[in-house]
PDB file of N, CA and C in Angstrom:
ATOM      1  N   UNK A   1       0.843  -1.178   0.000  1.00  0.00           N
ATOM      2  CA  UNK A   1       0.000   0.000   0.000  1.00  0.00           C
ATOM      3  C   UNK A   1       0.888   1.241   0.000  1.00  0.00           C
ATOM      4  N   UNK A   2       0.523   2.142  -0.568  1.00  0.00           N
ATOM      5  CA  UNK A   2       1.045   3.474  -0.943  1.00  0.00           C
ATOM      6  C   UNK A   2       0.354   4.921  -0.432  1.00  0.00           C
ATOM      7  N   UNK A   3       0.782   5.540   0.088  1.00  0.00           N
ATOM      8  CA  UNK A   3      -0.191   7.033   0.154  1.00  0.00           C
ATOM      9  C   UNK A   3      -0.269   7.461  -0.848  1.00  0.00           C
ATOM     10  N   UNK A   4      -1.502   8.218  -1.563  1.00  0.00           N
ATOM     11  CA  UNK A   4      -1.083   9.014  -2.687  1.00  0.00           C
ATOM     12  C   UNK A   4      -2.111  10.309  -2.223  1.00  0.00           C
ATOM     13  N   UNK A   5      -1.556  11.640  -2.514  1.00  0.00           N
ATOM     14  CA  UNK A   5      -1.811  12.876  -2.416  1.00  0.00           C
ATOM     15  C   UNK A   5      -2.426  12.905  -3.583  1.00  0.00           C
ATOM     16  N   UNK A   6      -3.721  13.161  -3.294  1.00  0.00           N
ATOM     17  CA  UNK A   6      -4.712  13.162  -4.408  1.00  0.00           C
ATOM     18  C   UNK A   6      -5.160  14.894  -4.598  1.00  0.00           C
ATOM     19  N   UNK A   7      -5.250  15.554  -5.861  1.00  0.00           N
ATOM     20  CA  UNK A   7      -5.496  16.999  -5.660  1.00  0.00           C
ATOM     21  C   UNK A   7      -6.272  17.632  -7.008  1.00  0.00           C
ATOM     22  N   UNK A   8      -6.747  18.204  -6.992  1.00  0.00           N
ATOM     23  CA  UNK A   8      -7.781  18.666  -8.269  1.00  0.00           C
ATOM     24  C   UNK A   8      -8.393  19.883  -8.125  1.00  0.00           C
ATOM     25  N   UNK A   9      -8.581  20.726  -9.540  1.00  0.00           N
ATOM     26  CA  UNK A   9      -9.286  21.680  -9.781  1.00  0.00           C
ATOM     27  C   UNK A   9     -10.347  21.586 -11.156  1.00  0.00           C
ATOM     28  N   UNK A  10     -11.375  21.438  -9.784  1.00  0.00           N
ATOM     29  CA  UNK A  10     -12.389  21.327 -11.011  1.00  0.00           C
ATOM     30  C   UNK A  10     -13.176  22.569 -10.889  1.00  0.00           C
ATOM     31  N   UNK A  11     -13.681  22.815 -12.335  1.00  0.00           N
ATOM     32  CA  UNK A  11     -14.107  24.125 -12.853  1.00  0.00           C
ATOM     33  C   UNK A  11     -15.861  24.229 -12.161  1.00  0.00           C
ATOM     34  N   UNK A  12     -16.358  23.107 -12.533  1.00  0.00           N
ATOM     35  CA  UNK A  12     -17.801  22.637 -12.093  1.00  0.00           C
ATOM     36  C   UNK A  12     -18.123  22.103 -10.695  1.00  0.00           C
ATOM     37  N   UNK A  13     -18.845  23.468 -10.390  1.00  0.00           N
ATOM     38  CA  UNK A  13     -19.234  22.862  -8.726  1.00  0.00           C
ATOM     39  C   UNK A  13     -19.837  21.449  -8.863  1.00  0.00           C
ATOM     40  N   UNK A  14     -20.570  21.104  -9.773  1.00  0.00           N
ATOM     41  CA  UNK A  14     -21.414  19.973  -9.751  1.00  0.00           C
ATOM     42  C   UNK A  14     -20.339  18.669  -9.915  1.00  0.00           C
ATOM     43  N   UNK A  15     -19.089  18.657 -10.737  1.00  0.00           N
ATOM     44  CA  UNK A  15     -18.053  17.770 -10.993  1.00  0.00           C
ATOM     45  C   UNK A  15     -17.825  17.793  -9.984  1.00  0.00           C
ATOM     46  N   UNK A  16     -16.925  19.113  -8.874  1.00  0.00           N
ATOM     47  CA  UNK A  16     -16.268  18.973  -7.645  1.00  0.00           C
ATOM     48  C   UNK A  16     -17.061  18.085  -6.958  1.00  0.00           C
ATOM     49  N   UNK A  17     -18.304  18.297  -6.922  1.00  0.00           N
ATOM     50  CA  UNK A  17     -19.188  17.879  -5.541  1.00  0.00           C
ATOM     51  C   UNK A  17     -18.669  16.143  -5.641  1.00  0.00           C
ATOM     52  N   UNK A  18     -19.183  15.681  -6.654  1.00  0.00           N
ATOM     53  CA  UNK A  18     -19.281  14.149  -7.305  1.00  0.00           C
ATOM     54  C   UNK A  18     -17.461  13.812  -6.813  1.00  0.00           C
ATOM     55  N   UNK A  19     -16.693  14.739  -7.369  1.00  0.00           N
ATOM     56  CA  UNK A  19     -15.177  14.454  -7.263  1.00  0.00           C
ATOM     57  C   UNK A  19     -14.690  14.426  -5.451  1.00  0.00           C
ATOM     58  N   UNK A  20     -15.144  14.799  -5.061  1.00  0.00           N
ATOM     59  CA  UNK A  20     -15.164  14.873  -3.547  1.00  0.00           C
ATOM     60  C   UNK A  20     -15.611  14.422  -2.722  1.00  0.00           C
ATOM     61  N   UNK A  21     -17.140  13.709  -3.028  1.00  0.00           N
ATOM     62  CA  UNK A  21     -17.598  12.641  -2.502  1.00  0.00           C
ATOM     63  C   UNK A  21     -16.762  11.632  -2.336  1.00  0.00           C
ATOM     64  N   UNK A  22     -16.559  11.260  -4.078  1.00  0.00           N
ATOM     65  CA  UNK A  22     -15.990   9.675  -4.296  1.00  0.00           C
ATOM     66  C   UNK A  22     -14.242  10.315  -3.262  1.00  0.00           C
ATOM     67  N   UNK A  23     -13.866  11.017  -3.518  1.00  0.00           N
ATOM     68  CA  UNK A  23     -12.237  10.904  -2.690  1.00  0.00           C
ATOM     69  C   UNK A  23     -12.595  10.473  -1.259  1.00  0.00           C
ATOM     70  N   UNK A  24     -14.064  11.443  -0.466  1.00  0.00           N
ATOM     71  CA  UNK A  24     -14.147  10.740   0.550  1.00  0.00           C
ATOM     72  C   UNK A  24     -13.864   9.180   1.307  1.00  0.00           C
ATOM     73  N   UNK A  25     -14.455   8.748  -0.166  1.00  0.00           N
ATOM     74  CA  UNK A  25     -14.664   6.873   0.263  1.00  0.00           C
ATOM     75  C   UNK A  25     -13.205   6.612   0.095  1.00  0.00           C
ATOM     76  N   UNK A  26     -12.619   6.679  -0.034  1.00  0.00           N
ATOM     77  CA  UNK A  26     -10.968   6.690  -0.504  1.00  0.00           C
ATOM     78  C   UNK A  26      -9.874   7.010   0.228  1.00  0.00           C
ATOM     79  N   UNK A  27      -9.971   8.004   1.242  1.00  0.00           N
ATOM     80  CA  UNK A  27      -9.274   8.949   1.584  1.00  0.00           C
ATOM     81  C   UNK A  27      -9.563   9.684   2.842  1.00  0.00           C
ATOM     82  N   UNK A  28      -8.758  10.450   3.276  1.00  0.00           N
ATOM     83  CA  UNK A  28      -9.049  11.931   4.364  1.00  0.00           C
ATOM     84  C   UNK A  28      -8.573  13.465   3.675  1.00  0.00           C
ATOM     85  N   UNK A  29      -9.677  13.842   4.163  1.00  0.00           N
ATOM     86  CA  UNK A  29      -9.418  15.454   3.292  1.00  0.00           C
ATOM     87  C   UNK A  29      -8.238  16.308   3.986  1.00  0.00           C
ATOM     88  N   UNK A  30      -7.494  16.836   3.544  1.00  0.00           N
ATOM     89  CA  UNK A  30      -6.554  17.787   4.205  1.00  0.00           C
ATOM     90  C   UNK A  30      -6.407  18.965   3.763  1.00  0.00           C
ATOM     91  N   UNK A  31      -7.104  19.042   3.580  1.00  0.00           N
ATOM     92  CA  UNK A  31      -7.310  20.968   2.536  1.00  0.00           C
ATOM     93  C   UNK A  31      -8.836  20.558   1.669  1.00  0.00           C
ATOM     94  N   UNK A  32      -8.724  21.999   1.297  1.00  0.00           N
ATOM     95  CA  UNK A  32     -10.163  22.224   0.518  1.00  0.00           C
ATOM     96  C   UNK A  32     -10.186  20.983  -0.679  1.00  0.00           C
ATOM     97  N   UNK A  33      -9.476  20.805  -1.301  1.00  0.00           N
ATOM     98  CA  UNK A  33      -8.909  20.040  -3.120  1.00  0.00           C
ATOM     99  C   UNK A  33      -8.226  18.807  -2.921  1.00  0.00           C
ATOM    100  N   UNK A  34      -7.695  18.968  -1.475  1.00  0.00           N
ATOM    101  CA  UNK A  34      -6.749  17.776  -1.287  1.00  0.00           C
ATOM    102  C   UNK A  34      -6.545  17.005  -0.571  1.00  0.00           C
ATOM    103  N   UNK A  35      -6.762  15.033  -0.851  1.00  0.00           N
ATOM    104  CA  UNK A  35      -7.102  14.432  -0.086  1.00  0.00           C
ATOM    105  C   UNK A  35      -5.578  13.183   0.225  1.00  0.00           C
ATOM    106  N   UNK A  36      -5.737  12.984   0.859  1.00  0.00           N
ATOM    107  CA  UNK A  36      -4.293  11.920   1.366  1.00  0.00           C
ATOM    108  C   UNK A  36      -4.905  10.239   1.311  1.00  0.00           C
ATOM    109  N   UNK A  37      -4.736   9.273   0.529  1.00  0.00           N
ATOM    110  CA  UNK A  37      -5.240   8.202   0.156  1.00  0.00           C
ATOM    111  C   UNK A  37      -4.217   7.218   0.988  1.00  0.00           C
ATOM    112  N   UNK A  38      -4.571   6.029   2.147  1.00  0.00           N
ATOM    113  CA  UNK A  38      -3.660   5.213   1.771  1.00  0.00           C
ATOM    114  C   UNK A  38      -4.305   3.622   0.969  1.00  0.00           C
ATOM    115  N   UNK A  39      -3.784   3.256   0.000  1.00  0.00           N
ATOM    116  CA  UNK A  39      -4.396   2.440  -1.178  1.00  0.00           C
ATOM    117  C   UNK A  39      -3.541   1.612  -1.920  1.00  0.00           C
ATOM    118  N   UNK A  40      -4.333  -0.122  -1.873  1.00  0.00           N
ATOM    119  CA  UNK A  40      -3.856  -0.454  -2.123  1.00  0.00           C
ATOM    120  C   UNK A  40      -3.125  -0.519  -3.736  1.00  0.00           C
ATOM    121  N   UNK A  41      -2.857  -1.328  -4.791  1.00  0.00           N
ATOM    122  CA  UNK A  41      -2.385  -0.622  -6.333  1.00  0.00           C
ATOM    123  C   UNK A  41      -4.021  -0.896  -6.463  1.00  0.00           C
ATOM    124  N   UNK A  42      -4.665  -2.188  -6.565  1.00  0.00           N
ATOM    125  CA  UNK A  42      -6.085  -2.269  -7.022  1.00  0.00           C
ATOM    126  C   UNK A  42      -7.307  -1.262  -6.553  1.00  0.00           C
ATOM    127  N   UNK A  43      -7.039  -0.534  -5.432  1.00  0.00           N
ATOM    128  CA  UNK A  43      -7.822   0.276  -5.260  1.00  0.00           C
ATOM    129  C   UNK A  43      -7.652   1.864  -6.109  1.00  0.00           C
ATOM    130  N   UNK A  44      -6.428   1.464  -5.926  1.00  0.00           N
ATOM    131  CA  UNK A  44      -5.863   3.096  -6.465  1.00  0.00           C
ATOM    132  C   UNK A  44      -6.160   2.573  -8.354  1.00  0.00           C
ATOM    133  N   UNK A  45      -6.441   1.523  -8.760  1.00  0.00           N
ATOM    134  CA  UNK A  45      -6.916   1.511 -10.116  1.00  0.00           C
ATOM    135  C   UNK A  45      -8.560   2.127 -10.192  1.00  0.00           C
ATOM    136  N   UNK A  46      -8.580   0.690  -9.080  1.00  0.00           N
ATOM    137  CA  UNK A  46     -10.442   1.953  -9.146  1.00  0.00           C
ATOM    138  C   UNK A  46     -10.762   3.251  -9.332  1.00  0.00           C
ATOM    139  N   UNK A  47     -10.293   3.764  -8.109  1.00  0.00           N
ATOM    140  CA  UNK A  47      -9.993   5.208  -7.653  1.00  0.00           C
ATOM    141  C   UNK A  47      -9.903   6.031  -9.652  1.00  0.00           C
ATOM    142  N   UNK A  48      -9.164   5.617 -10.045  1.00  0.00           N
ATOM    143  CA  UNK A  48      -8.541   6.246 -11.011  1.00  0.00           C
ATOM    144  C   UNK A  48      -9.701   6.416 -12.084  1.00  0.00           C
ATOM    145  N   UNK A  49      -9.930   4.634 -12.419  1.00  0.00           N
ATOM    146  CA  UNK A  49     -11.079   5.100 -13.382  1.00  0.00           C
ATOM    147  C   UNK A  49     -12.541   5.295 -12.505  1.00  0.00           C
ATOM    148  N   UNK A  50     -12.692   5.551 -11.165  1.00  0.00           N
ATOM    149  CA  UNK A  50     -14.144   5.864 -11.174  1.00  0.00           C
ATOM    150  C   UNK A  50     -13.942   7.737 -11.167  1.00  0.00           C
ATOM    151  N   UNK A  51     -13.143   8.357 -11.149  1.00  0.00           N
ATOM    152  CA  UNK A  51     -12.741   9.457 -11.301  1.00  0.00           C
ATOM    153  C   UNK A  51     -12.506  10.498 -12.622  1.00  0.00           C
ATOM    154  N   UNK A  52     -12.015   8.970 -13.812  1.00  0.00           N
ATOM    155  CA  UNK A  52     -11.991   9.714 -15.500  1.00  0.00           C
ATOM    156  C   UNK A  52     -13.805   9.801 -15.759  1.00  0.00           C
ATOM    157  N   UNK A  53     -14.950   9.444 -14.634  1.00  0.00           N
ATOM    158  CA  UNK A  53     -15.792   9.073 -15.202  1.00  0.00           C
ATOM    159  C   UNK A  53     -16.621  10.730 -15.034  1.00  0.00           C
ATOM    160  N   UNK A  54     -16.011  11.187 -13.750  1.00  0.00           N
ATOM    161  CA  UNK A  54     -16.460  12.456 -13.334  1.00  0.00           C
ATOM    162  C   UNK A  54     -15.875  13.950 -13.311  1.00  0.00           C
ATOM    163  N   UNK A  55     -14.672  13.700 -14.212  1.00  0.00           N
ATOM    164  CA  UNK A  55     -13.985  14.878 -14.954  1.00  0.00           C
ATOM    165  C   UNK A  55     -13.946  15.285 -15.883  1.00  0.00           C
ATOM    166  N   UNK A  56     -13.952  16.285 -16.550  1.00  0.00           N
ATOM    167  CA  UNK A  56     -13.736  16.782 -17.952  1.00  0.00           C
ATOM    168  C   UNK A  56     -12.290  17.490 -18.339  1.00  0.00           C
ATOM    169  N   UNK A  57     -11.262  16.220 -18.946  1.00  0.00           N
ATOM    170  CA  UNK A  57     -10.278  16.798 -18.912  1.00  0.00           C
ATOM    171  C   UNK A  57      -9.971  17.792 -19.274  1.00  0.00           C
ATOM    172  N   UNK A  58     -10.793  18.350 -20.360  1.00  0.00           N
ATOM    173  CA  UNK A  58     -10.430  19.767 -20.791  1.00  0.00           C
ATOM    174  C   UNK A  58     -11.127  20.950 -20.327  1.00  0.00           C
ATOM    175  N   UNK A  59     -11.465  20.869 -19.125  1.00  0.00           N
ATOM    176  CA  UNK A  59     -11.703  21.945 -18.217  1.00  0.00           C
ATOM    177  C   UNK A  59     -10.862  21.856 -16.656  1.00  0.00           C
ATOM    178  N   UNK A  60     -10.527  20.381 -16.121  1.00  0.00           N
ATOM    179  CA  UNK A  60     -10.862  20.047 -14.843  1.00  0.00           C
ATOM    180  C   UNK A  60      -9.074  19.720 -14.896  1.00  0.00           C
ATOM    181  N   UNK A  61      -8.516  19.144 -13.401  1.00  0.00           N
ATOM    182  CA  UNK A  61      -6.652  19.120 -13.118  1.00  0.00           C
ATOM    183  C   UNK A  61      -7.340  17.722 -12.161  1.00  0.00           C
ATOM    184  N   UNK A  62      -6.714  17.168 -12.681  1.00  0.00           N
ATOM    185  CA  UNK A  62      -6.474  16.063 -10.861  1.00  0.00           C
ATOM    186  C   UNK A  62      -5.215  15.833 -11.187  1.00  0.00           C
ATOM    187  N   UNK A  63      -4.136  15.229 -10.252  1.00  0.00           N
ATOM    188  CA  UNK A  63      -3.203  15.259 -10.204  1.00  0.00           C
ATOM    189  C   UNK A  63      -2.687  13.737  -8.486  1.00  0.00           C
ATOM    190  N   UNK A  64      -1.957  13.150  -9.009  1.00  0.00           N
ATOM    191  CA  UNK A  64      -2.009  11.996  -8.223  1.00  0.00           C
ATOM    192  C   UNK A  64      -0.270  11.957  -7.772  1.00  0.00           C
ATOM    193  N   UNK A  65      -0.075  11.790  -6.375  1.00  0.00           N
ATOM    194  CA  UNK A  65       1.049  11.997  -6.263  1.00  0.00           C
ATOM    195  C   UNK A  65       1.519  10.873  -5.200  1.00  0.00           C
ATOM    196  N   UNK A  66       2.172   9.764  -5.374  1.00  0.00           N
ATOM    197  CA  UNK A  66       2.470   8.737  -4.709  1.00  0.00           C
ATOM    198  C   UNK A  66       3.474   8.839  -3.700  1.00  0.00           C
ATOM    199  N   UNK A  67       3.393   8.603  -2.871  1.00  0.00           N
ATOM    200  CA  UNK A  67       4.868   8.507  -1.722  1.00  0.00           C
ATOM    201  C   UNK A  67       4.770   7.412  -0.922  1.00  0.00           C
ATOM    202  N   UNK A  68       5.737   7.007  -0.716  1.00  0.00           N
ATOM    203  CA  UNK A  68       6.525   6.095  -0.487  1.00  0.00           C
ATOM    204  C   UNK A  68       6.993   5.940   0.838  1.00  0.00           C
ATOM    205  N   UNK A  69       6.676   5.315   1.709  1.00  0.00           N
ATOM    206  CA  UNK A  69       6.963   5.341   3.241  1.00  0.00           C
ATOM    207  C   UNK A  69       8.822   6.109   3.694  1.00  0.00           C
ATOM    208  N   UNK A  70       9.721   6.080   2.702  1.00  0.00           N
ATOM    209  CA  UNK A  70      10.130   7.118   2.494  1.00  0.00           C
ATOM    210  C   UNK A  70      10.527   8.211   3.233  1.00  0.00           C
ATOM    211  N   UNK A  71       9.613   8.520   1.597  1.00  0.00           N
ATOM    212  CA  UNK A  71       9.169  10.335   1.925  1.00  0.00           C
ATOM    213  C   UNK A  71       8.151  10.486   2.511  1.00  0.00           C
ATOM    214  N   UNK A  72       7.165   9.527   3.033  1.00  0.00           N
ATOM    215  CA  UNK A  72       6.186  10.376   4.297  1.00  0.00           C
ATOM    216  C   UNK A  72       6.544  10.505   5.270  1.00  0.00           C
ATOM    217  N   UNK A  73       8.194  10.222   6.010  1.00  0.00           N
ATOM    218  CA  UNK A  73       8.727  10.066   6.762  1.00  0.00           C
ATOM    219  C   UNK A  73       9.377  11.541   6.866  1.00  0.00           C
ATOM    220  N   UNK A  74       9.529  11.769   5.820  1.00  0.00           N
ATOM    221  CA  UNK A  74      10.173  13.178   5.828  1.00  0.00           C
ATOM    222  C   UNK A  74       9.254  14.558   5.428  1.00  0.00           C
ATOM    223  N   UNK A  75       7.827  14.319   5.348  1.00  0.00           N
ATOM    224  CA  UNK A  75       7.290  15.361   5.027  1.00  0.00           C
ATOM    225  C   UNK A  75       7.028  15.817   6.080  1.00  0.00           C
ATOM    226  N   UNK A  76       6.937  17.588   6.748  1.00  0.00           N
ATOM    227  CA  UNK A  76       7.053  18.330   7.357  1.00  0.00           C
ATOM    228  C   UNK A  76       5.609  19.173   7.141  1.00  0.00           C
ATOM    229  N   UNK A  77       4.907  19.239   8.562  1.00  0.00           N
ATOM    230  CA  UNK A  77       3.781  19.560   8.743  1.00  0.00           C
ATOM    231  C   UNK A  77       4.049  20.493   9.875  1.00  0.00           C
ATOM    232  N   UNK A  78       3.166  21.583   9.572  1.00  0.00           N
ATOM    233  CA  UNK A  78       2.894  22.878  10.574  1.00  0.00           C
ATOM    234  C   UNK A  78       1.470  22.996  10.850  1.00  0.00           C
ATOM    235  N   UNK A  79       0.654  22.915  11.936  1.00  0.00           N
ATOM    236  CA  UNK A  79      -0.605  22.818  12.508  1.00  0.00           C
ATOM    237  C   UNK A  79      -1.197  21.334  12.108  1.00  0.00           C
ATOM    238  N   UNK A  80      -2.455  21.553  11.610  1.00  0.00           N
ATOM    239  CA  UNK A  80      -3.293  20.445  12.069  1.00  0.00           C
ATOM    240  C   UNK A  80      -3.546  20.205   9.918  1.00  0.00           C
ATOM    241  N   UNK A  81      -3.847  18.832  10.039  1.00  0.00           N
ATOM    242  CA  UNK A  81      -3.964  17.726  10.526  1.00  0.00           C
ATOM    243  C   UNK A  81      -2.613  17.041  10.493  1.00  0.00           C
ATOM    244  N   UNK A  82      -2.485  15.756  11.221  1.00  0.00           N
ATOM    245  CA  UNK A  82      -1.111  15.168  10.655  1.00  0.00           C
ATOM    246  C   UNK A  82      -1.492  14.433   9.752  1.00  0.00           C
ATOM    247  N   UNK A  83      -0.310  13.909   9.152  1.00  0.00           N
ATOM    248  CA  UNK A  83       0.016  13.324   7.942  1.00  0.00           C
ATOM    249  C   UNK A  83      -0.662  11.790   8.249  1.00  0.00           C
ATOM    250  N   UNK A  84      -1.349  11.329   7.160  1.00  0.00           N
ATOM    251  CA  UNK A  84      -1.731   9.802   7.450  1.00  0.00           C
ATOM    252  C   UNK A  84      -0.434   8.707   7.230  1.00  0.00           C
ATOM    253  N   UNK A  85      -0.351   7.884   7.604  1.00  0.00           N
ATOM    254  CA  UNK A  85       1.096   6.784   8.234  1.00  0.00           C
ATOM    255  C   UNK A  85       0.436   6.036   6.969  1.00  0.00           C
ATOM    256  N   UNK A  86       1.654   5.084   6.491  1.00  0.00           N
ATOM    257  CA  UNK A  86       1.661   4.299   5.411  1.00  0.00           C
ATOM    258  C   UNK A  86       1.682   3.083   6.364  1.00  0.00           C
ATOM    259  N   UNK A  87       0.785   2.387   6.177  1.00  0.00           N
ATOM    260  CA  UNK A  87       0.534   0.990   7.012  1.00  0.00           C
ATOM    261  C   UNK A  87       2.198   0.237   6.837  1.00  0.00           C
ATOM    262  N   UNK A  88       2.482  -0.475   7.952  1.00  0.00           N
ATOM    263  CA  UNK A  88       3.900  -1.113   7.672  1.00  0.00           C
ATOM    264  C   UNK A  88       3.612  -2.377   6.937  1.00  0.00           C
ATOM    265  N   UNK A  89       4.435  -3.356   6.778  1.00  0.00           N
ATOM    266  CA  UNK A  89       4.200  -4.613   6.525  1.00  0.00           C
ATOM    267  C   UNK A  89       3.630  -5.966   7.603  1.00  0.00           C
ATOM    268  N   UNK A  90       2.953  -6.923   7.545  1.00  0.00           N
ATOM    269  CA  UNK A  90       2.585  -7.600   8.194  1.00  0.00           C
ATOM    270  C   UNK A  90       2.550  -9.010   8.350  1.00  0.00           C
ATOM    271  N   UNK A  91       3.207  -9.407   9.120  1.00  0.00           N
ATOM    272  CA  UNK A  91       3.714 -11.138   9.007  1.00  0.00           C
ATOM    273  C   UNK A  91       2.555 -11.440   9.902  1.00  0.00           C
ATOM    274  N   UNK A  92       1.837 -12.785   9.235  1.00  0.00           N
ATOM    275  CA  UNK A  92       1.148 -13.627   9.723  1.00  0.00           C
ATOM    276  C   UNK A  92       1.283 -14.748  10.348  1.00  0.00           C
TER     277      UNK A  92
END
């Protein structure tokens, strides 16, 4: 599983609304546009195409940004919220 910084500008309140719902089920919001996903690759396929279904690329931005336990280790936060943790690995 991966975090991915999910972020978009959509032109259409009515797209946003739909585009913001679905990130809900997905995600936690951390700004107005921008949501922090942690997902697995098959979800983050979903994610992807239930999302080309509610954009118009030639008006609308999403933008998908993956990190890597990493760099969420090193990203640097000032106030609220914190950063969501990339689940570790798990022996059964």
């Amino acid at each position: 599983m991966l975090l991915y910084l999910v972020t978009y500008d959509i032109s259409c309140d009515k797209r946003r609304k739909k585009v913001s719902d679905l990130l809900e089920g997905y995600g936690r919001r951390v700004q107005y546009s921008v949501f922090e996903c942690v997902l697995a690759k098959s979800k983050y396929d979903e994610l992807r195409q239930r999302l080309k279904q509610r954009v118009n690329l030639t008006e609308d931005s999403v933008r998908f940004y993956p990190l890597s336990g990493h760099t969420v280790s090193q990203v640097e936060i000032w106030g609220e919220p914190p950063v969501t943790s990339v689940p570790g690995s798990v022996i059964v």
